[in-house]
PDB file of N, CA and C in Angstrom:
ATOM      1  N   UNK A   1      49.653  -2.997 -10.117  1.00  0.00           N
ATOM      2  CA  UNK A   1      49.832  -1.565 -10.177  1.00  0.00           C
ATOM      3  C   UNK A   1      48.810  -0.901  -9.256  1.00  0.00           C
ATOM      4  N   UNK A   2      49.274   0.157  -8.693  1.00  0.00           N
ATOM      5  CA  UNK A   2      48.351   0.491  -7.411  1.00  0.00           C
ATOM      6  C   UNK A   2      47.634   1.577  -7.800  1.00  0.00           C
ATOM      7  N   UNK A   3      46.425   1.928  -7.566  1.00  0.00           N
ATOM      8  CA  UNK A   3      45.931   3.275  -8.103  1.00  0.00           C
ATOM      9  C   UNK A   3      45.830   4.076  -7.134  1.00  0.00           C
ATOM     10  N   UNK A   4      46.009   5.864  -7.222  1.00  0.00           N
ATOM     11  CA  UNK A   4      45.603   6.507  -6.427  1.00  0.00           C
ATOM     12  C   UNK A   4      45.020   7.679  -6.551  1.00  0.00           C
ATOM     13  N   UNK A   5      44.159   8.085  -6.247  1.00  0.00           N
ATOM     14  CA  UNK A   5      42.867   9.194  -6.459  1.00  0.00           C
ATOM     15  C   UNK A   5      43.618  10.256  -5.315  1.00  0.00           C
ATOM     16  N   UNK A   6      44.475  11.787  -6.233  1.00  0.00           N
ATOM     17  CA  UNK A   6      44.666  12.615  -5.850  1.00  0.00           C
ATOM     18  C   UNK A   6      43.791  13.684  -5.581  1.00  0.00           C
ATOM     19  N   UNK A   7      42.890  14.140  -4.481  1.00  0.00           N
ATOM     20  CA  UNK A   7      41.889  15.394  -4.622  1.00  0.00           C
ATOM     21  C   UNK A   7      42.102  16.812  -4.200  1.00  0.00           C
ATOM     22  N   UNK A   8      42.321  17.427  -5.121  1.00  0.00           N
ATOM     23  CA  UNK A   8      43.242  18.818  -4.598  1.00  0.00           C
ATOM     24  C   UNK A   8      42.228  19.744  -4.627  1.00  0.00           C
ATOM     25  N   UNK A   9      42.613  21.090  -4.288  1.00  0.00           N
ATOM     26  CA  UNK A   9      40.918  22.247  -3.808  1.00  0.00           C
ATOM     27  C   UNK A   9      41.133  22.229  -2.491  1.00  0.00           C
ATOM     28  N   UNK A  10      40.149  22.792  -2.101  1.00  0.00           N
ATOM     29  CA  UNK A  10      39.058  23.370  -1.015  1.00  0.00           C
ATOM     30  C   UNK A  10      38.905  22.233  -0.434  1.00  0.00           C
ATOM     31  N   UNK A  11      38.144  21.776  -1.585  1.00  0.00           N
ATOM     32  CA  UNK A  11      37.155  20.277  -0.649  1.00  0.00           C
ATOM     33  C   UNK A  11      38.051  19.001  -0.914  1.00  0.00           C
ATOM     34  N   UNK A  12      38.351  18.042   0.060  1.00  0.00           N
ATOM     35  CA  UNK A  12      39.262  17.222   0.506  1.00  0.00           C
ATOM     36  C   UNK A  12      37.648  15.773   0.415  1.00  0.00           C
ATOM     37  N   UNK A  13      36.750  16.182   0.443  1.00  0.00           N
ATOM     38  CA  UNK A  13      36.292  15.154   0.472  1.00  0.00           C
ATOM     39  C   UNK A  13      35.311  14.310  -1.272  1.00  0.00           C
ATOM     40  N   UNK A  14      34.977  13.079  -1.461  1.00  0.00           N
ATOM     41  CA  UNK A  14      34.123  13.085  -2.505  1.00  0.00           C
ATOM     42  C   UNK A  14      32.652  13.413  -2.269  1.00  0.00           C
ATOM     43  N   UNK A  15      32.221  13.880  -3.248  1.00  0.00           N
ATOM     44  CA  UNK A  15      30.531  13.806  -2.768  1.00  0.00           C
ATOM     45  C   UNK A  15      30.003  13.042  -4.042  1.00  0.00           C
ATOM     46  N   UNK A  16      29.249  12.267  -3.365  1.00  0.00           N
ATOM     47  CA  UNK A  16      28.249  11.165  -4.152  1.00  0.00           C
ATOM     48  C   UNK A  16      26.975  11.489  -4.059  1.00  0.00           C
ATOM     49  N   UNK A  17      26.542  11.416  -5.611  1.00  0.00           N
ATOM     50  CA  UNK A  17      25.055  12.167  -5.465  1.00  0.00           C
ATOM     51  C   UNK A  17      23.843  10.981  -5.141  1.00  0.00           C
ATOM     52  N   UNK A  18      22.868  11.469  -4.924  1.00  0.00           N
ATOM     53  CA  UNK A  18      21.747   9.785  -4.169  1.00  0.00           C
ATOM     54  C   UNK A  18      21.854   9.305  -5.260  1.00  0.00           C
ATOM     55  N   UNK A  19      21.806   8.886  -6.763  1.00  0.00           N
ATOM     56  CA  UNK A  19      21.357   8.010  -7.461  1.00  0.00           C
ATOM     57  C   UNK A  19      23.136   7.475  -7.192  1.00  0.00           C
ATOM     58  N   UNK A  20      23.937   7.850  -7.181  1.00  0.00           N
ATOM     59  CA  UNK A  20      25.057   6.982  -7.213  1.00  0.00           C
ATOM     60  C   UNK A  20      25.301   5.732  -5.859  1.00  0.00           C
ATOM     61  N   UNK A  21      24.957   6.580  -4.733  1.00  0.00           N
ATOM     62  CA  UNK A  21      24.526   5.793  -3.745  1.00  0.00           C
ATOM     63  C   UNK A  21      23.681   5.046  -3.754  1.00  0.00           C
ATOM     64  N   UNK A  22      22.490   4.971  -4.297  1.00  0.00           N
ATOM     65  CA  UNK A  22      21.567   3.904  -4.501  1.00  0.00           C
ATOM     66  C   UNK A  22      22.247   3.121  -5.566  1.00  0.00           C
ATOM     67  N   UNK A  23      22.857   3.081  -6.176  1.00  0.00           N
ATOM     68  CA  UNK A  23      23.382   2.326  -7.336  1.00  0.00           C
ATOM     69  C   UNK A  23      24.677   1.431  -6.588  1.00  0.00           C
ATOM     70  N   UNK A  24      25.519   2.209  -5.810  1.00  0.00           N
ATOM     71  CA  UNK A  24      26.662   1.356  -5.307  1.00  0.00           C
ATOM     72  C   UNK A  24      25.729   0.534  -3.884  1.00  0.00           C
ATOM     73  N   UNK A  25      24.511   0.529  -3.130  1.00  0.00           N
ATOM     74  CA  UNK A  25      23.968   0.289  -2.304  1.00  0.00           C
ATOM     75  C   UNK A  25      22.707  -1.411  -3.461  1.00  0.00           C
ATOM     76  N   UNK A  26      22.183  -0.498  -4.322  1.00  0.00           N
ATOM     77  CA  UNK A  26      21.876  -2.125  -4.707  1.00  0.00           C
ATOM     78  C   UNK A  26      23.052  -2.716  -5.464  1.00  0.00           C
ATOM     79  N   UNK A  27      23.992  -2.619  -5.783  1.00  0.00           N
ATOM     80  CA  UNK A  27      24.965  -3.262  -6.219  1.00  0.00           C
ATOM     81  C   UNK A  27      25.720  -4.431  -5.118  1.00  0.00           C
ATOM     82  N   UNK A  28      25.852  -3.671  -4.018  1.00  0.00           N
ATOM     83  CA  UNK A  28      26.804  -4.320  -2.921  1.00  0.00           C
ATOM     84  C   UNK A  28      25.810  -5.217  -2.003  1.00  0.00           C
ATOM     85  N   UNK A  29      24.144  -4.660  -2.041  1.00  0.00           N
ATOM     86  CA  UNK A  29      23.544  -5.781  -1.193  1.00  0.00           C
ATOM     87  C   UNK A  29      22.628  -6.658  -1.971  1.00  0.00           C
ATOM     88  N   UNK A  30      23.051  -6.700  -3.383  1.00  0.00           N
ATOM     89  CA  UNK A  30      22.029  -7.618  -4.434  1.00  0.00           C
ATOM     90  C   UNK A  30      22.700  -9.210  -3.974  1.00  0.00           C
ATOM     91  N   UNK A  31      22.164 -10.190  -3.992  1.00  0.00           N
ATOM     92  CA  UNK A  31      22.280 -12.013  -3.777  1.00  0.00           C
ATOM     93  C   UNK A  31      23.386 -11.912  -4.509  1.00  0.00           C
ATOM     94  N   UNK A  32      24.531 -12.560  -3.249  1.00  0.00           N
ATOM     95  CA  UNK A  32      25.540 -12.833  -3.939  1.00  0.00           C
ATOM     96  C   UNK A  32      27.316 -12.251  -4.005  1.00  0.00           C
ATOM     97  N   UNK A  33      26.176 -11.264  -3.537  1.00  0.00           N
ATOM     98  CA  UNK A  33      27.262  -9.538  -4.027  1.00  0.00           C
ATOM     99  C   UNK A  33      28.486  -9.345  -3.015  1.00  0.00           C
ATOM    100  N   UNK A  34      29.448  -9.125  -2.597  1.00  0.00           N
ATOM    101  CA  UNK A  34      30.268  -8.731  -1.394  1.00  0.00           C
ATOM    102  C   UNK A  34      30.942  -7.418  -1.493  1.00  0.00           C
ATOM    103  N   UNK A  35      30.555  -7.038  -0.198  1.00  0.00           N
ATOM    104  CA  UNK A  35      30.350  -5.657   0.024  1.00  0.00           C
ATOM    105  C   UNK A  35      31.923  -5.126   0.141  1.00  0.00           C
ATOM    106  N   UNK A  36      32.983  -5.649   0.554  1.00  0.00           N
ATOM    107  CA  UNK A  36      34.100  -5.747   0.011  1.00  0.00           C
ATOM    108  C   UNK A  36      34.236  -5.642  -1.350  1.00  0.00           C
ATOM    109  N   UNK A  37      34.119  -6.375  -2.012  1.00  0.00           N
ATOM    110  CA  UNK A  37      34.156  -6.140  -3.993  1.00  0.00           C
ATOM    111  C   UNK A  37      34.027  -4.873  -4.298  1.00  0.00           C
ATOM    112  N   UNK A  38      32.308  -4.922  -3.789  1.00  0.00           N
ATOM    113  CA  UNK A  38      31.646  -3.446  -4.483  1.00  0.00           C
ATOM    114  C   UNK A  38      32.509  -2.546  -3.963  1.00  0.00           C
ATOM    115  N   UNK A  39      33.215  -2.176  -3.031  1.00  0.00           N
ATOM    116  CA  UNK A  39      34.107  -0.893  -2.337  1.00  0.00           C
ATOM    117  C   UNK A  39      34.817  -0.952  -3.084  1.00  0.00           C
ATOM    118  N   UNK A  40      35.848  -1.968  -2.976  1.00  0.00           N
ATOM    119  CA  UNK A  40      37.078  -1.753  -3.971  1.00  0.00           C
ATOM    120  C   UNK A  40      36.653  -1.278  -5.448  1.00  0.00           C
ATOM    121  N   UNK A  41      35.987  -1.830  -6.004  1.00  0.00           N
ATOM    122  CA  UNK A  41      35.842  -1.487  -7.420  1.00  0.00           C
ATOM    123  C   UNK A  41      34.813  -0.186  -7.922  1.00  0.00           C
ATOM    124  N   UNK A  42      33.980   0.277  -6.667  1.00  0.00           N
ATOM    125  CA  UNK A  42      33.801   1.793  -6.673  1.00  0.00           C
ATOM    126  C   UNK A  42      34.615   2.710  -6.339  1.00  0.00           C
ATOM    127  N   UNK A  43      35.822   2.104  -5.362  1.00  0.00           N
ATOM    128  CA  UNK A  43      36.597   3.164  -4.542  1.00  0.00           C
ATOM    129  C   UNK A  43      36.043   3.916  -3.465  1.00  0.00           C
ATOM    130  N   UNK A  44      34.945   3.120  -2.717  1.00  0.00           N
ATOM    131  CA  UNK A  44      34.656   3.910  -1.422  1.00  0.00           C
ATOM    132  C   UNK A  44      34.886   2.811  -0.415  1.00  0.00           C
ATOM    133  N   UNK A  45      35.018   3.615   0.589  1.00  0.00           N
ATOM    134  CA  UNK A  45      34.825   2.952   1.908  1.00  0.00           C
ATOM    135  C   UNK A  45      33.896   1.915   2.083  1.00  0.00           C
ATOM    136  N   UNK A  46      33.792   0.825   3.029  1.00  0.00           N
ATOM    137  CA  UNK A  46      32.860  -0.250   3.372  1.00  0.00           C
ATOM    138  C   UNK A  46      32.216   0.327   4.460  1.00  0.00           C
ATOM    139  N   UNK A  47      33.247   0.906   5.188  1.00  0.00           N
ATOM    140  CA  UNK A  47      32.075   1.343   6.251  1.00  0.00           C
ATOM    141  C   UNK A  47      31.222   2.831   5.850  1.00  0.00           C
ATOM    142  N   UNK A  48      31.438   3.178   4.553  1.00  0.00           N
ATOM    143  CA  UNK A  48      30.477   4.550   4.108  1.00  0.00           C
ATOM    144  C   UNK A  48      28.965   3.645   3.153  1.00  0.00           C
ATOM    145  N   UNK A  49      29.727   2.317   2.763  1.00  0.00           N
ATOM    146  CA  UNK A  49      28.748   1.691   2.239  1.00  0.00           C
ATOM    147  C   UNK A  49      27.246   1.287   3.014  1.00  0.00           C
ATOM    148  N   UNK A  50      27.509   0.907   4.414  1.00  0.00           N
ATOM    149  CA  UNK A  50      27.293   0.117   5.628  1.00  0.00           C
ATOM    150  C   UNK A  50      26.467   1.910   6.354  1.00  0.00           C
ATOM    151  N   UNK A  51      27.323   3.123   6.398  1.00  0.00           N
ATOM    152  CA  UNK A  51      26.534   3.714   6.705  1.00  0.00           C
ATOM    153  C   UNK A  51      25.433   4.498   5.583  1.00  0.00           C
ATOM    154  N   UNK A  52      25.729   3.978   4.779  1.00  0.00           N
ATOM    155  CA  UNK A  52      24.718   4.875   3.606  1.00  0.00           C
ATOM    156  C   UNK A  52      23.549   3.679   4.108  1.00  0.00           C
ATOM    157  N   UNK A  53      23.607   2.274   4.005  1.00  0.00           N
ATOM    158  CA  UNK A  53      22.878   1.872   4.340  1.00  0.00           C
ATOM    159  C   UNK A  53      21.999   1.682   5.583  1.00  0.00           C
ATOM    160  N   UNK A  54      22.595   1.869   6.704  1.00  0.00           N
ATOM    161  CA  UNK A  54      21.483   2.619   7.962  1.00  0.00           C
ATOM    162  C   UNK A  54      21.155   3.598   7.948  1.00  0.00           C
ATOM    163  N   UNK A  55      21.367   4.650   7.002  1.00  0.00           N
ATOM    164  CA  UNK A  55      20.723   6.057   6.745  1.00  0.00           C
ATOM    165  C   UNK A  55      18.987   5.819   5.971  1.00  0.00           C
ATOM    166  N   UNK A  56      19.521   4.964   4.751  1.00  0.00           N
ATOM    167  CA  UNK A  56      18.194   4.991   3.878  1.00  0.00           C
ATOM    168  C   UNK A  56      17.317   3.625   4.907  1.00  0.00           C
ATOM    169  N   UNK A  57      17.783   2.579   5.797  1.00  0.00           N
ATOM    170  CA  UNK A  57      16.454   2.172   6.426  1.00  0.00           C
ATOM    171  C   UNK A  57      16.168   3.105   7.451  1.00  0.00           C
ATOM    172  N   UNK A  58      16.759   3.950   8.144  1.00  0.00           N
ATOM    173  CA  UNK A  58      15.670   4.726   8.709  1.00  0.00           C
ATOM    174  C   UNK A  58      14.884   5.418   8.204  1.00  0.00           C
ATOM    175  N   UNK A  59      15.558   5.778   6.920  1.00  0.00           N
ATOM    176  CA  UNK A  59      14.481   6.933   6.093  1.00  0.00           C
ATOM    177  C   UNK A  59      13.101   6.102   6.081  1.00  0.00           C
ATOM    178  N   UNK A  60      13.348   4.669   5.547  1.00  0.00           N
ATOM    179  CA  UNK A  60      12.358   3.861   5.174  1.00  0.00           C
ATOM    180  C   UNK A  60      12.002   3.457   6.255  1.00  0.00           C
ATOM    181  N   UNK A  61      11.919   3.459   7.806  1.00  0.00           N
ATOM    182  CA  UNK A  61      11.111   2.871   8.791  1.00  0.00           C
ATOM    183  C   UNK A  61      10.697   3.786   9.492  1.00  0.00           C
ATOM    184  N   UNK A  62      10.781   4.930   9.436  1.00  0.00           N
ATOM    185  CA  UNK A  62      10.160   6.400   9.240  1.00  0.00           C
ATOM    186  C   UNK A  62       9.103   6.807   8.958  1.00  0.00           C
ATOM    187  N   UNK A  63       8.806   6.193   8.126  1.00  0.00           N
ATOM    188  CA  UNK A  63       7.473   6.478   6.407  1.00  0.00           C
ATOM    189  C   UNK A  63       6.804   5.735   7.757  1.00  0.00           C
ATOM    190  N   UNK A  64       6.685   4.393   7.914  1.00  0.00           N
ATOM    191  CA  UNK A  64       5.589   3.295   7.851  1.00  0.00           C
ATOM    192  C   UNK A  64       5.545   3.339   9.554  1.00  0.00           C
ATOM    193  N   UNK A  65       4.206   3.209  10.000  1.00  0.00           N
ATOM    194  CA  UNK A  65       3.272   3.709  11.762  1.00  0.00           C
ATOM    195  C   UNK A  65       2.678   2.224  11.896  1.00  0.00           C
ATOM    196  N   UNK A  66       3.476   2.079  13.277  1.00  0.00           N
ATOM    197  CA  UNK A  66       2.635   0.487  13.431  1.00  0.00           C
ATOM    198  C   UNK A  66       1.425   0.671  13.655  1.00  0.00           C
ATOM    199  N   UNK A  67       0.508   0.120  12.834  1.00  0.00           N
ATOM    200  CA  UNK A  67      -0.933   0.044  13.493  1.00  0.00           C
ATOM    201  C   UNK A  67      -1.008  -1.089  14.143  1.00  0.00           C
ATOM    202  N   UNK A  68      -2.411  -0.530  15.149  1.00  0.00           N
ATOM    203  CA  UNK A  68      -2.636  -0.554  16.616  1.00  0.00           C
ATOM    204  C   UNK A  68      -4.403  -1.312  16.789  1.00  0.00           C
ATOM    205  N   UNK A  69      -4.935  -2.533  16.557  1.00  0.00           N
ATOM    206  CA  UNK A  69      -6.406  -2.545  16.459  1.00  0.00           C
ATOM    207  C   UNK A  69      -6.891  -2.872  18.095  1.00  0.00           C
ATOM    208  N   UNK A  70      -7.930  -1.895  17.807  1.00  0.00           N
ATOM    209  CA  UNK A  70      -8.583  -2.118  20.048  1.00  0.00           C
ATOM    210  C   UNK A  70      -9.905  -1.859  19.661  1.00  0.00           C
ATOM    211  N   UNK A  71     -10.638  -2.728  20.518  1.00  0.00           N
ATOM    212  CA  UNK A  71     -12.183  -2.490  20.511  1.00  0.00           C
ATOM    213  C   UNK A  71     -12.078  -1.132  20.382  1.00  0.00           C
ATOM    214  N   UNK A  72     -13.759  -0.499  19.950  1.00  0.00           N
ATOM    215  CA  UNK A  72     -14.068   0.613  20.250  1.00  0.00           C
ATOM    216  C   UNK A  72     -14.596   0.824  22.045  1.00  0.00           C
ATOM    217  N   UNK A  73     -14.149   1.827  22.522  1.00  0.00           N
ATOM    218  CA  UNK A  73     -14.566   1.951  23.476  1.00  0.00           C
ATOM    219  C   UNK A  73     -15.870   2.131  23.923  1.00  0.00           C
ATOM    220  N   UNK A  74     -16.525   3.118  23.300  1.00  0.00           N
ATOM    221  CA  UNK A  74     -18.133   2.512  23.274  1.00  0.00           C
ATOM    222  C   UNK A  74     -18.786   1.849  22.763  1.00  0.00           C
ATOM    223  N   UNK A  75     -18.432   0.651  22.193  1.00  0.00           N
ATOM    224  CA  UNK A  75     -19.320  -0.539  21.451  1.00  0.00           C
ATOM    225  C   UNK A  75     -19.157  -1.418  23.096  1.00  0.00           C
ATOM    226  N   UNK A  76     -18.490  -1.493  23.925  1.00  0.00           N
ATOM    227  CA  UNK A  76     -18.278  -2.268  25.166  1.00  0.00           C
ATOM    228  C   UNK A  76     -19.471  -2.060  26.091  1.00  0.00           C
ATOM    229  N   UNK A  77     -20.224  -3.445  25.943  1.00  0.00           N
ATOM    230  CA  UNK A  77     -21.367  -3.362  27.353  1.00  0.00           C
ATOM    231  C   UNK A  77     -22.574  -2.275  26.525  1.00  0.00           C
ATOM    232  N   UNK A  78     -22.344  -1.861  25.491  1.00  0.00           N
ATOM    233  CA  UNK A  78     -23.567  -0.881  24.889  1.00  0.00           C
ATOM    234  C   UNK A  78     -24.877  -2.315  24.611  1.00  0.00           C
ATOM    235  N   UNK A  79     -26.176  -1.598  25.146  1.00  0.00           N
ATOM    236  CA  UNK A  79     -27.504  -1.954  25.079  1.00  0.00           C
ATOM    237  C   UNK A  79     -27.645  -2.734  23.666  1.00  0.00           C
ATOM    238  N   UNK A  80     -27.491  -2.018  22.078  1.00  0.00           N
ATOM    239  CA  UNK A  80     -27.885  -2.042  20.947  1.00  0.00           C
ATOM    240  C   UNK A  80     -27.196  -3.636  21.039  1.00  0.00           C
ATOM    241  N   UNK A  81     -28.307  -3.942  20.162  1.00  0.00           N
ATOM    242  CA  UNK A  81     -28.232  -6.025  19.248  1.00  0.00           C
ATOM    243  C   UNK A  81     -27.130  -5.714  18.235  1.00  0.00           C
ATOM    244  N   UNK A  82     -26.920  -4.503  17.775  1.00  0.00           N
ATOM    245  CA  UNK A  82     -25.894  -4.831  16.440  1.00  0.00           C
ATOM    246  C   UNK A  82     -24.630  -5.208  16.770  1.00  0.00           C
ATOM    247  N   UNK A  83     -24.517  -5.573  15.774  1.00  0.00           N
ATOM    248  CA  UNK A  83     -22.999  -5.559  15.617  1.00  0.00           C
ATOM    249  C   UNK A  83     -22.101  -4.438  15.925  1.00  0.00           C
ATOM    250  N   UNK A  84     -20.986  -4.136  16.186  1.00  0.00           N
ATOM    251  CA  UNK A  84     -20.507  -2.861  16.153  1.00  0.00           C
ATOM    252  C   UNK A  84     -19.637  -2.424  14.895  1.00  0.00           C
ATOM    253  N   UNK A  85     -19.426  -1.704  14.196  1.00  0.00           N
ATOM    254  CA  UNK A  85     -19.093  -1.249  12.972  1.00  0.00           C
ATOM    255  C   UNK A  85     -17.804  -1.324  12.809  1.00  0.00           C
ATOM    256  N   UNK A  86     -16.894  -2.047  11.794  1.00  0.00           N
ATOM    257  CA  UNK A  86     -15.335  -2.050  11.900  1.00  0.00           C
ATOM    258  C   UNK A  86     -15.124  -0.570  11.216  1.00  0.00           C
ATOM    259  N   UNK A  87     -14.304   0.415  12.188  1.00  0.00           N
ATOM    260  CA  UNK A  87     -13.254   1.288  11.409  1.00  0.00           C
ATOM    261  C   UNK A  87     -11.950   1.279  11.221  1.00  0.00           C
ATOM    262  N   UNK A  88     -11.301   1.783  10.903  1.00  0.00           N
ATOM    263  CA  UNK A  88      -9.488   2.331  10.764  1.00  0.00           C
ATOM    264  C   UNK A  88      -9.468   3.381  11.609  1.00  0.00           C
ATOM    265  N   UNK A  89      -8.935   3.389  12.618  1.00  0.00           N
ATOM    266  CA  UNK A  89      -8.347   4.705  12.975  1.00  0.00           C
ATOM    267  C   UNK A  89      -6.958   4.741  13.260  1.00  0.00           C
ATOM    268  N   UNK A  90      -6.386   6.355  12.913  1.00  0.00           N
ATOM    269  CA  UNK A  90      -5.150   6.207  12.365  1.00  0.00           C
ATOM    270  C   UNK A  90      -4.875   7.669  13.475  1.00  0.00           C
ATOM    271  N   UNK A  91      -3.975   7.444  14.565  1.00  0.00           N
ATOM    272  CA  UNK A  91      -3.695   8.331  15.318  1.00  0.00           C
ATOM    273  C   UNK A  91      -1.954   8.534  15.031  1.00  0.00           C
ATOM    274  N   UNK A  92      -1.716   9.819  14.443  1.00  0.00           N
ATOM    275  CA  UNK A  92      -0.793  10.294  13.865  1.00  0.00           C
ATOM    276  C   UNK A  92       0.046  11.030  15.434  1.00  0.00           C
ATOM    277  N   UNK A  93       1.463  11.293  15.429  1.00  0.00           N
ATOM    278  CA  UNK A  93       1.954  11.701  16.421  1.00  0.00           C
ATOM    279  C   UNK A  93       1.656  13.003  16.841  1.00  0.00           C
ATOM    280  N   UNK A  94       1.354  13.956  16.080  1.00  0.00           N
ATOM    281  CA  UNK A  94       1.040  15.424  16.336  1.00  0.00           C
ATOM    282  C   UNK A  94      -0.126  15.376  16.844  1.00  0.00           C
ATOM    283  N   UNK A  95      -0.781  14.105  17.452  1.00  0.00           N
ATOM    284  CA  UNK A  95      -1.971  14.006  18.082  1.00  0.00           C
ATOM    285  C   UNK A  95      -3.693  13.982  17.169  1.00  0.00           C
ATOM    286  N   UNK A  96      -3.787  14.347  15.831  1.00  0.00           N
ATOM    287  CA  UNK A  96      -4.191  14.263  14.693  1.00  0.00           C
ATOM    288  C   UNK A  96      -5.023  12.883  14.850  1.00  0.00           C
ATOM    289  N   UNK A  97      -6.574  12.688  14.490  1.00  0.00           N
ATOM    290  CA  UNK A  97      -6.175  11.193  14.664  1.00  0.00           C
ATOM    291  C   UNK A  97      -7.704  10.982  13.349  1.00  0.00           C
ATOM    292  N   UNK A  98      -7.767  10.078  12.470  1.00  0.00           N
ATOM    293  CA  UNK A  98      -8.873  10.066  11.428  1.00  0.00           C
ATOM    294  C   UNK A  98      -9.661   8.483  11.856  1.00  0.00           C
ATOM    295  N   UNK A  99     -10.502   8.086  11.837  1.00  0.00           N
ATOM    296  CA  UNK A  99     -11.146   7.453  11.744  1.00  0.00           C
ATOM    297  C   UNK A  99     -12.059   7.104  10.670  1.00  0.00           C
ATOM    298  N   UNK A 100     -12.045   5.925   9.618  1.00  0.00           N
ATOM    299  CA  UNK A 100     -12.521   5.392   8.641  1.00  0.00           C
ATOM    300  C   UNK A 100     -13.515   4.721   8.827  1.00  0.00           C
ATOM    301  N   UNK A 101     -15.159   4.562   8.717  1.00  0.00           N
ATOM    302  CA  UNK A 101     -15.831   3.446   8.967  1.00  0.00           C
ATOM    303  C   UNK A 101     -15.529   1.888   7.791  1.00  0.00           C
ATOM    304  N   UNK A 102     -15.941   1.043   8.046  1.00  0.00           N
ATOM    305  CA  UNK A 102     -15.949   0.405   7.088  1.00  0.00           C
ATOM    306  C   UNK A 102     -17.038   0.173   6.062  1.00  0.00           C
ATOM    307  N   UNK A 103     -18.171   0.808   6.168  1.00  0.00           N
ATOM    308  CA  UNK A 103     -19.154   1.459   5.406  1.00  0.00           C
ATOM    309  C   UNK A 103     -18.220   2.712   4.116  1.00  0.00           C
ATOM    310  N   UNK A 104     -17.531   3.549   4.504  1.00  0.00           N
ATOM    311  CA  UNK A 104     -17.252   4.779   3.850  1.00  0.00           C
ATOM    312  C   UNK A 104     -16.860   4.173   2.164  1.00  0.00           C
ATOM    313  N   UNK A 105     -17.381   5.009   1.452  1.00  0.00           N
ATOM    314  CA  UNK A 105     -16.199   4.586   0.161  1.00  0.00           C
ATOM    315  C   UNK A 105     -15.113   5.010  -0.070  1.00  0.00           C
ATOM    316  N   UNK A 106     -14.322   3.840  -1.303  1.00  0.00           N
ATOM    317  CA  UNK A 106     -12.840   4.227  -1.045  1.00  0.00           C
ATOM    318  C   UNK A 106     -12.475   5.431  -1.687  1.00  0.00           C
ATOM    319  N   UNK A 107     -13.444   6.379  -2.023  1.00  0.00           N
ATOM    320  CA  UNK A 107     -13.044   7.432  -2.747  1.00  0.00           C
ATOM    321  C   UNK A 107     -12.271   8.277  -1.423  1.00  0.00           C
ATOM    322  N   UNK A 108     -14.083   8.179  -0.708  1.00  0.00           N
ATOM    323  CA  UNK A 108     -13.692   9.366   0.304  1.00  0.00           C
ATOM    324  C   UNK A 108     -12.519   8.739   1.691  1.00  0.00           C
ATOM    325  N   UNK A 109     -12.145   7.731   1.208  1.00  0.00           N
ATOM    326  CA  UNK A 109     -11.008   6.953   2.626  1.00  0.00           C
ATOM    327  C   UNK A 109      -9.718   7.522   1.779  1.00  0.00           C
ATOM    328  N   UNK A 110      -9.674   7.672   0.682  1.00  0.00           N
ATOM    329  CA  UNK A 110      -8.285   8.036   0.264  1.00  0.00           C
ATOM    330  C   UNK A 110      -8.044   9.556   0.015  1.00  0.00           C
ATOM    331  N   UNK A 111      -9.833  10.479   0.078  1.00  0.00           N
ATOM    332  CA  UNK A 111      -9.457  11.954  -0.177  1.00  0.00           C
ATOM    333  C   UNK A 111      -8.970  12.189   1.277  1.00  0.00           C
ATOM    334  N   UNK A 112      -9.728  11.436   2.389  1.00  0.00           N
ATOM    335  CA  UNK A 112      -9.704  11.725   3.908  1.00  0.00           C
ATOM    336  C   UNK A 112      -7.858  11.616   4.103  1.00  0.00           C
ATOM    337  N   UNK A 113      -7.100  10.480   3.671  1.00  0.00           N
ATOM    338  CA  UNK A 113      -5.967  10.048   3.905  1.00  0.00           C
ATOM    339  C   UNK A 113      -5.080  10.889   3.250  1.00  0.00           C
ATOM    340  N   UNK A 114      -5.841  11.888   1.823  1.00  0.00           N
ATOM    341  CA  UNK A 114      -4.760  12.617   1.353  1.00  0.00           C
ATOM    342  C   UNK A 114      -4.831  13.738   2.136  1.00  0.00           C
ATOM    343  N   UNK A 115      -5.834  13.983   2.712  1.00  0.00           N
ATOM    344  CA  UNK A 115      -5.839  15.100   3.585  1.00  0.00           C
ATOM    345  C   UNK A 115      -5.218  15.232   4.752  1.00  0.00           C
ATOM    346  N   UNK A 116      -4.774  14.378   5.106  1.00  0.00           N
ATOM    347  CA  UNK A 116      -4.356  14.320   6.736  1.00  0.00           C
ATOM    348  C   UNK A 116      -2.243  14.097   6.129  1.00  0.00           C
ATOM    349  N   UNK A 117      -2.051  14.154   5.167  1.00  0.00           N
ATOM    350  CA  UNK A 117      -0.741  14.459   4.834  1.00  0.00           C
ATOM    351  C   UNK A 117      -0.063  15.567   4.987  1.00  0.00           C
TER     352      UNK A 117
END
């Protein structure tokens, strides 16, 4: 018996709210799972499945900044016996850029990091 989903109105299309999409998205890419199945038995498209899923990894490769480690530029050829001091520095695209020593505590490395949000 064949089913068919009549949608009458205005709006011609479905809208799926994010938790439903995250729900038909770990459903269809959990071990095991075929992404065929999950469509049919949600009733959406494979290729809306497929694009919901290149939507949320860009969201998620978005978030995360490759870090980048390079000498310091003036610890090179400098006079001083020490050692030179390991920091973090974190040069953000708006040109923004923080620098962490590795001395600092982690209080003030994470007020510094909430600050630069």
């Amino acid at each position: 018996m064949t089913q068919v989903t009549v949608l009458t109105g205005a709006r011609r299309r479905r809208d799926w709210s994010d938790e439903e999409r995250l729900e038909i998205l770990h459903e269809a890419f959990s071990p095991g799972a075929c992404v065929a199945d999950v469509a049919r038995r949600r009733d959406v498209s494979r290729g809306l499945i497929y694009l919901w899923r290149r939507t949320a990894l860009r969201q998620v490769q978005e978030a995360f900044v490759p870090a980048v480690i390079e000498d310091d530029p003036g610890s090179v050829g400098s006079a001083s016996a020490a050692k030179p001091e390991a920091a973090i520095v974190l040069e953000l695209t708006d040109g923004r850029r923080l620098r962490i020593s590795a001395t600092a505590p982690a209080a003030l490395a994470v007020a510094a990091l909430k600050a630069m949000r």
